[in-house]
C-alpha atoms as a PDB file:
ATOM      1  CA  UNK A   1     145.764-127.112-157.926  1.00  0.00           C
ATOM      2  CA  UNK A   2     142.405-128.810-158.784  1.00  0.00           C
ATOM      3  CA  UNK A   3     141.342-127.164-155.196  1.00  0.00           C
ATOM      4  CA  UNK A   4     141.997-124.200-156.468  1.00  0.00           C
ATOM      5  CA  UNK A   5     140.158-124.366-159.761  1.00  0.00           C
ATOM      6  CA  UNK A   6     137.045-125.908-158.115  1.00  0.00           C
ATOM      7  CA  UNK A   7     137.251-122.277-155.580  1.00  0.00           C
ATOM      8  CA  UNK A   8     137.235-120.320-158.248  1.00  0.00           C
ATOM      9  CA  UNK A   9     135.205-121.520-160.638  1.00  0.00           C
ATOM     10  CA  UNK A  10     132.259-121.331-157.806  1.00  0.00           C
ATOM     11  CA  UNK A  11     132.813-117.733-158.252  1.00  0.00           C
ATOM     12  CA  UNK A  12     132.644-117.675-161.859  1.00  0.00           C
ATOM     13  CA  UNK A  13     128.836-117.890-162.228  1.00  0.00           C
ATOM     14  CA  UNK A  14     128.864-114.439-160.345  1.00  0.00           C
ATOM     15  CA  UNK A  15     131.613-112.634-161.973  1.00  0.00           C
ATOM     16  CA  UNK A  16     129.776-109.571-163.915  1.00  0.00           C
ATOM     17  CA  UNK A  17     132.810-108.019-165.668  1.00  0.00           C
ATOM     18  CA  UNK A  18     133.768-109.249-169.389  1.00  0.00           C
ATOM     19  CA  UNK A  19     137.203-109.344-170.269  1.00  0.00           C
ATOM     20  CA  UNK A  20     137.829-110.212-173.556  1.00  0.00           C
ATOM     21  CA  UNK A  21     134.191-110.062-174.674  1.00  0.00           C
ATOM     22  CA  UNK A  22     132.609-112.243-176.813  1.00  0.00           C
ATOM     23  CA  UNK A  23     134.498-114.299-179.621  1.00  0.00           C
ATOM     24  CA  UNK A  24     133.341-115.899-183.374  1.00  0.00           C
ATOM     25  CA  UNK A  25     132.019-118.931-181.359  1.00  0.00           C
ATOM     26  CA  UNK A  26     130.061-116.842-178.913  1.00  0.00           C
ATOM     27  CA  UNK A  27     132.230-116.968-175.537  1.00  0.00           C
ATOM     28  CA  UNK A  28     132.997-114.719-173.324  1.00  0.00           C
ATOM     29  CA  UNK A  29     136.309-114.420-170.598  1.00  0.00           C
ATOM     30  CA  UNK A  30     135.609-113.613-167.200  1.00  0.00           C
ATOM     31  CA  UNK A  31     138.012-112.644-164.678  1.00  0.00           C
ATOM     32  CA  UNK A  32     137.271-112.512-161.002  1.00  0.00           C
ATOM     33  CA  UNK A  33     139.881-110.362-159.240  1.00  0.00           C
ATOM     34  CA  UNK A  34     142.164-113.102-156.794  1.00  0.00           C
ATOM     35  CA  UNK A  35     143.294-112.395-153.486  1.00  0.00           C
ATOM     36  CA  UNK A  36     144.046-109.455-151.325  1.00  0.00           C
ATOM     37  CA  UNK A  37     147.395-108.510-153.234  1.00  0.00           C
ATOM     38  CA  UNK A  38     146.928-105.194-154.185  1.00  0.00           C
ATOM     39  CA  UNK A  39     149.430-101.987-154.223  1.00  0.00           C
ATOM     40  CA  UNK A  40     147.760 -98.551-154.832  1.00  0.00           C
ATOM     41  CA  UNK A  41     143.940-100.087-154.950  1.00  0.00           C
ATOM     42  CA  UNK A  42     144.640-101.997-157.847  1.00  0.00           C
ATOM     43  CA  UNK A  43     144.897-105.850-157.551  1.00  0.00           C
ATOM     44  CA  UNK A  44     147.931-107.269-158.461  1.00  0.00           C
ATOM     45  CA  UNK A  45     146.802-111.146-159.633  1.00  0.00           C
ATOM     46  CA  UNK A  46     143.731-112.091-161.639  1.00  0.00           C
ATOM     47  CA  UNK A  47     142.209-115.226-163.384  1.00  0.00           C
ATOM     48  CA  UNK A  48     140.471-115.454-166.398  1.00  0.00           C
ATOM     49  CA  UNK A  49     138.173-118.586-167.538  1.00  0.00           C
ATOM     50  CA  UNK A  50     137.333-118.950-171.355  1.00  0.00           C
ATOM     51  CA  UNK A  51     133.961-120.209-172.512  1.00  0.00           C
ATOM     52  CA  UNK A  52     133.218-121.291-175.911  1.00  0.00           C
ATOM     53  CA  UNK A  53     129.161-121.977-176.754  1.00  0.00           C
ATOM     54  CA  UNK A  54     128.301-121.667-172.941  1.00  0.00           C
ATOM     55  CA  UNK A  55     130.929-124.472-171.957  1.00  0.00           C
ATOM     56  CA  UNK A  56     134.033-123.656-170.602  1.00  0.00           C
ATOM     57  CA  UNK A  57     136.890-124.152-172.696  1.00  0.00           C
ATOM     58  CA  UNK A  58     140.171-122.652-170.877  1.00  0.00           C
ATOM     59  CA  UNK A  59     141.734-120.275-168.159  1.00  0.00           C
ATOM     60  CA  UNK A  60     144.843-118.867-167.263  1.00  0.00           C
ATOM     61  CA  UNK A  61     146.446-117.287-164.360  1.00  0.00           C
ATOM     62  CA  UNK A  62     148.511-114.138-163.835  1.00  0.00           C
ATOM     63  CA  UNK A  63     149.702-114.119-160.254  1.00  0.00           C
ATOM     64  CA  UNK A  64     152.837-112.565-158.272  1.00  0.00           C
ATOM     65  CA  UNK A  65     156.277-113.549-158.515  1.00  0.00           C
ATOM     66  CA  UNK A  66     157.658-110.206-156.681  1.00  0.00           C
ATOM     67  CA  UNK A  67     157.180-105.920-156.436  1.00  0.00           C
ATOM     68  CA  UNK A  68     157.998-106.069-160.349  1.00  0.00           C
ATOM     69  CA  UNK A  69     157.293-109.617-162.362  1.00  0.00           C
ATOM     70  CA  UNK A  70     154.205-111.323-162.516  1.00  0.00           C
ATOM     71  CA  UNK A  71     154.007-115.163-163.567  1.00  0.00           C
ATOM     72  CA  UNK A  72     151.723-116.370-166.279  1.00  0.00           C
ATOM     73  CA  UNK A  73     150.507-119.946-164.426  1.00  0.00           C
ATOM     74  CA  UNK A  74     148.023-122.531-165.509  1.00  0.00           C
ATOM     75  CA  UNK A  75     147.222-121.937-169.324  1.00  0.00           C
ATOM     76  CA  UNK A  76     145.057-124.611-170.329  1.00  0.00           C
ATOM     77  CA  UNK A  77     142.681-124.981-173.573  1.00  0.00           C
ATOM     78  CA  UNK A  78     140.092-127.696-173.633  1.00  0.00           C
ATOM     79  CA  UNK A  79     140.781-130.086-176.812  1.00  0.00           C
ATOM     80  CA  UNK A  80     137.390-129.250-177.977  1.00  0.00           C
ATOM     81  CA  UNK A  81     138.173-125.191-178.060  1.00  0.00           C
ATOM     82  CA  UNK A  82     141.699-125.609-179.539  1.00  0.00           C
ATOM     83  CA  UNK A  83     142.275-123.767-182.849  1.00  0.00           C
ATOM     84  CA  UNK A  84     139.925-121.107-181.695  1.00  0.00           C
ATOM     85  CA  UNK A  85     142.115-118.667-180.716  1.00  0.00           C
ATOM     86  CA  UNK A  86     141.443-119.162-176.959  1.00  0.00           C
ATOM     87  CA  UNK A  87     145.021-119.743-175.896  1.00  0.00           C
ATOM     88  CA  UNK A  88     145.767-116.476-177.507  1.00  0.00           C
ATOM     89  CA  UNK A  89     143.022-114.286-175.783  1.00  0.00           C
ATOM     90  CA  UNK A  90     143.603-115.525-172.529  1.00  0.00           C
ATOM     91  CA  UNK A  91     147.421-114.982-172.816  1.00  0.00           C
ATOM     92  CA  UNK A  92     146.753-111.669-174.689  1.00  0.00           C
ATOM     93  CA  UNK A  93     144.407-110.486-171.477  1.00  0.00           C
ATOM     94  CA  UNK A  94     147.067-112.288-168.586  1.00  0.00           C
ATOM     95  CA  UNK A  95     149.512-109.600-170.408  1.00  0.00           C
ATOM     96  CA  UNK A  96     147.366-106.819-170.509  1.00  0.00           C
ATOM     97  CA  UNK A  97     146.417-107.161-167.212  1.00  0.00           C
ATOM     98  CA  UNK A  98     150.212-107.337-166.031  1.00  0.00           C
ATOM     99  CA  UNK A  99     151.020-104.260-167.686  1.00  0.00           C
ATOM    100  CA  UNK A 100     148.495-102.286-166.349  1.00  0.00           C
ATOM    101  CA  UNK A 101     149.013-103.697-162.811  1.00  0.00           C
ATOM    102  CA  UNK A 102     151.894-102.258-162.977  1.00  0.00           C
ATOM    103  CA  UNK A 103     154.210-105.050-163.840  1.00  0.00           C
ATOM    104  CA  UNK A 104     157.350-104.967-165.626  1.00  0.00           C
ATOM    105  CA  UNK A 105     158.500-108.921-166.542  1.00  0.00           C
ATOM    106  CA  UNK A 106     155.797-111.541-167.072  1.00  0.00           C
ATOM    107  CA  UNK A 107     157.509-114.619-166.747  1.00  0.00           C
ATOM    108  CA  UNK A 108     156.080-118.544-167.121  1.00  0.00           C
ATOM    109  CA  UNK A 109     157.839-121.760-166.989  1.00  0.00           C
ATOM    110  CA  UNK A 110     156.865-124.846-169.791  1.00  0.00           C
ATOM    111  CA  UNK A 111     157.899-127.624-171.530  1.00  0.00           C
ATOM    112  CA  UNK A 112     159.189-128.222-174.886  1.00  0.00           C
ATOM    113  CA  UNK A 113     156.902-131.034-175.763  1.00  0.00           C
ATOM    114  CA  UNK A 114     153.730-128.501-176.028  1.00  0.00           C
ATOM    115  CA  UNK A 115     154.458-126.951-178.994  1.00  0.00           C
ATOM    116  CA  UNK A 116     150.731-124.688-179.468  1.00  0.00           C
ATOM    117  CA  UNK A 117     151.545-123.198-176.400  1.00  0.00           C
ATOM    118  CA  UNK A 118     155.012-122.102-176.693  1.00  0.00           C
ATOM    119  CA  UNK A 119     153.499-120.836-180.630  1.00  0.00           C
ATOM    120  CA  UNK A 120     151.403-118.794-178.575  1.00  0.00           C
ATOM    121  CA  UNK A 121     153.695-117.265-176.369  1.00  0.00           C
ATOM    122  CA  UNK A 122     155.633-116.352-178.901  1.00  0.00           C
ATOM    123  CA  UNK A 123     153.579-114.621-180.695  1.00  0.00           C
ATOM    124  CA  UNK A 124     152.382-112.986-177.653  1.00  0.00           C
ATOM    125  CA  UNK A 125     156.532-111.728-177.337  1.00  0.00           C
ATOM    126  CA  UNK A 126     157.637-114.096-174.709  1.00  0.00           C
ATOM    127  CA  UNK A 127     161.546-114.775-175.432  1.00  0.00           C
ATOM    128  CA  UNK A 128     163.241-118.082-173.926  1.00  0.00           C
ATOM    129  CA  UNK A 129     165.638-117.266-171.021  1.00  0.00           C
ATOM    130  CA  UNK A 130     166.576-120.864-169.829  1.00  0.00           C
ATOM    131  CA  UNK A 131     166.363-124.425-170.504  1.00  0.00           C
ATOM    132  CA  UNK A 132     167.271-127.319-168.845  1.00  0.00           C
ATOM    133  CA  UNK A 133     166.262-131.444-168.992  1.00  0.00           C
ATOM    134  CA  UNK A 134     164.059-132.744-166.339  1.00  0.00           C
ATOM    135  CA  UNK A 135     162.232-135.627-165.161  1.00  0.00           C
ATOM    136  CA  UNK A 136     158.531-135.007-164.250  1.00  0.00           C
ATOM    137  CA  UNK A 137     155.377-136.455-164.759  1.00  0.00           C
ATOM    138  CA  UNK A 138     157.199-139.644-165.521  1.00  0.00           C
ATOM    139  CA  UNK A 139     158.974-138.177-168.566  1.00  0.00           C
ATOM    140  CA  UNK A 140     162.398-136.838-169.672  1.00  0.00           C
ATOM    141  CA  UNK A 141     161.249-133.208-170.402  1.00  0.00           C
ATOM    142  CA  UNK A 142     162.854-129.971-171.464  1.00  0.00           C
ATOM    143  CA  UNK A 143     161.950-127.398-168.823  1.00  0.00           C
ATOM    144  CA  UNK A 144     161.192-123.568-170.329  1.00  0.00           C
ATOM    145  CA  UNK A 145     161.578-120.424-168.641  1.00  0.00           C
ATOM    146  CA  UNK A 146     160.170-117.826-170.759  1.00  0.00           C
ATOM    147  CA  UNK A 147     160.315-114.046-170.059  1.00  0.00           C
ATOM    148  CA  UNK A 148     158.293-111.169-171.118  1.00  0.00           C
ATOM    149  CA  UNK A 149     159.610-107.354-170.788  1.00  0.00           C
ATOM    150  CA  UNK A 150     156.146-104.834-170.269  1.00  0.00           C
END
């Protein structure tokens, strides 16, 4: 994944189109159409990166699960921009941005233990569909599927 971030944040610097425009701390969200994925001329996955003062301070991911659900991947905050509503724009924008690509399920998968984010998809209308214990990362973990209908 870090390959991934490191692509697209080379693009970042060029991306010219605002998406969530500029918040009380002075950041903007920019979101760089991904991939080739696109049905009717309208892309189907986007990312968004976060910035917070000129730094940036988080990004999420909305990318294709199938013809009809999209999957909310990757939502991360940076410690310092926590609190700031960040988490919230960028999830606000991933399901905006589903909707009107024609979407009807956002879906994401997270665990239990981070509690701001699962606040924060709630709020956004996300409803838990499934939960099971795991083992990753080196921990025992409660696995969340969560499920949005657009």
């Amino acid at each position: 994944m870090a390959g991934i971030v490191a692509d697209f944040s080379r693009g970042y610097d060029q991306a010219r189109e605002p998406a969530l425009g500029p918040d009380r701390q002075g950041g903007v969200c920019r979101e760089p159409a991904l991939g080739p994925d696109r049905q009717g001329g309208v892309c189907r996955e986007r990312a968004w990166l976060a910035e917070v003062d000129g730094e940036r301070a988080g990004c999420v991911f909305c990318v294709r699960e199938d013809g009809s659900t999209a999957r909310l991947r990757v939502l991360l905050v940076e410690p310092d921009a926590r609190g700031m509503g960040v988490g919230g724009r960028l999830v606000a924008a991933c399901v905006e941005f589903a909707r009107s690509a024609g979407y009807r399920r956002l879906v994401l998968l997270t665990y239990d233990v981070l509690a701001d984010a699962r606040r924060i998809y709630q709020r956004a209308g996300f409803r838990l569909v499934h939960q099971e214990p795991v083992r990753r990362y080196g921990h025992d973990l409660v696995e969340q599927e969560w499920a949005l209908d657009l």
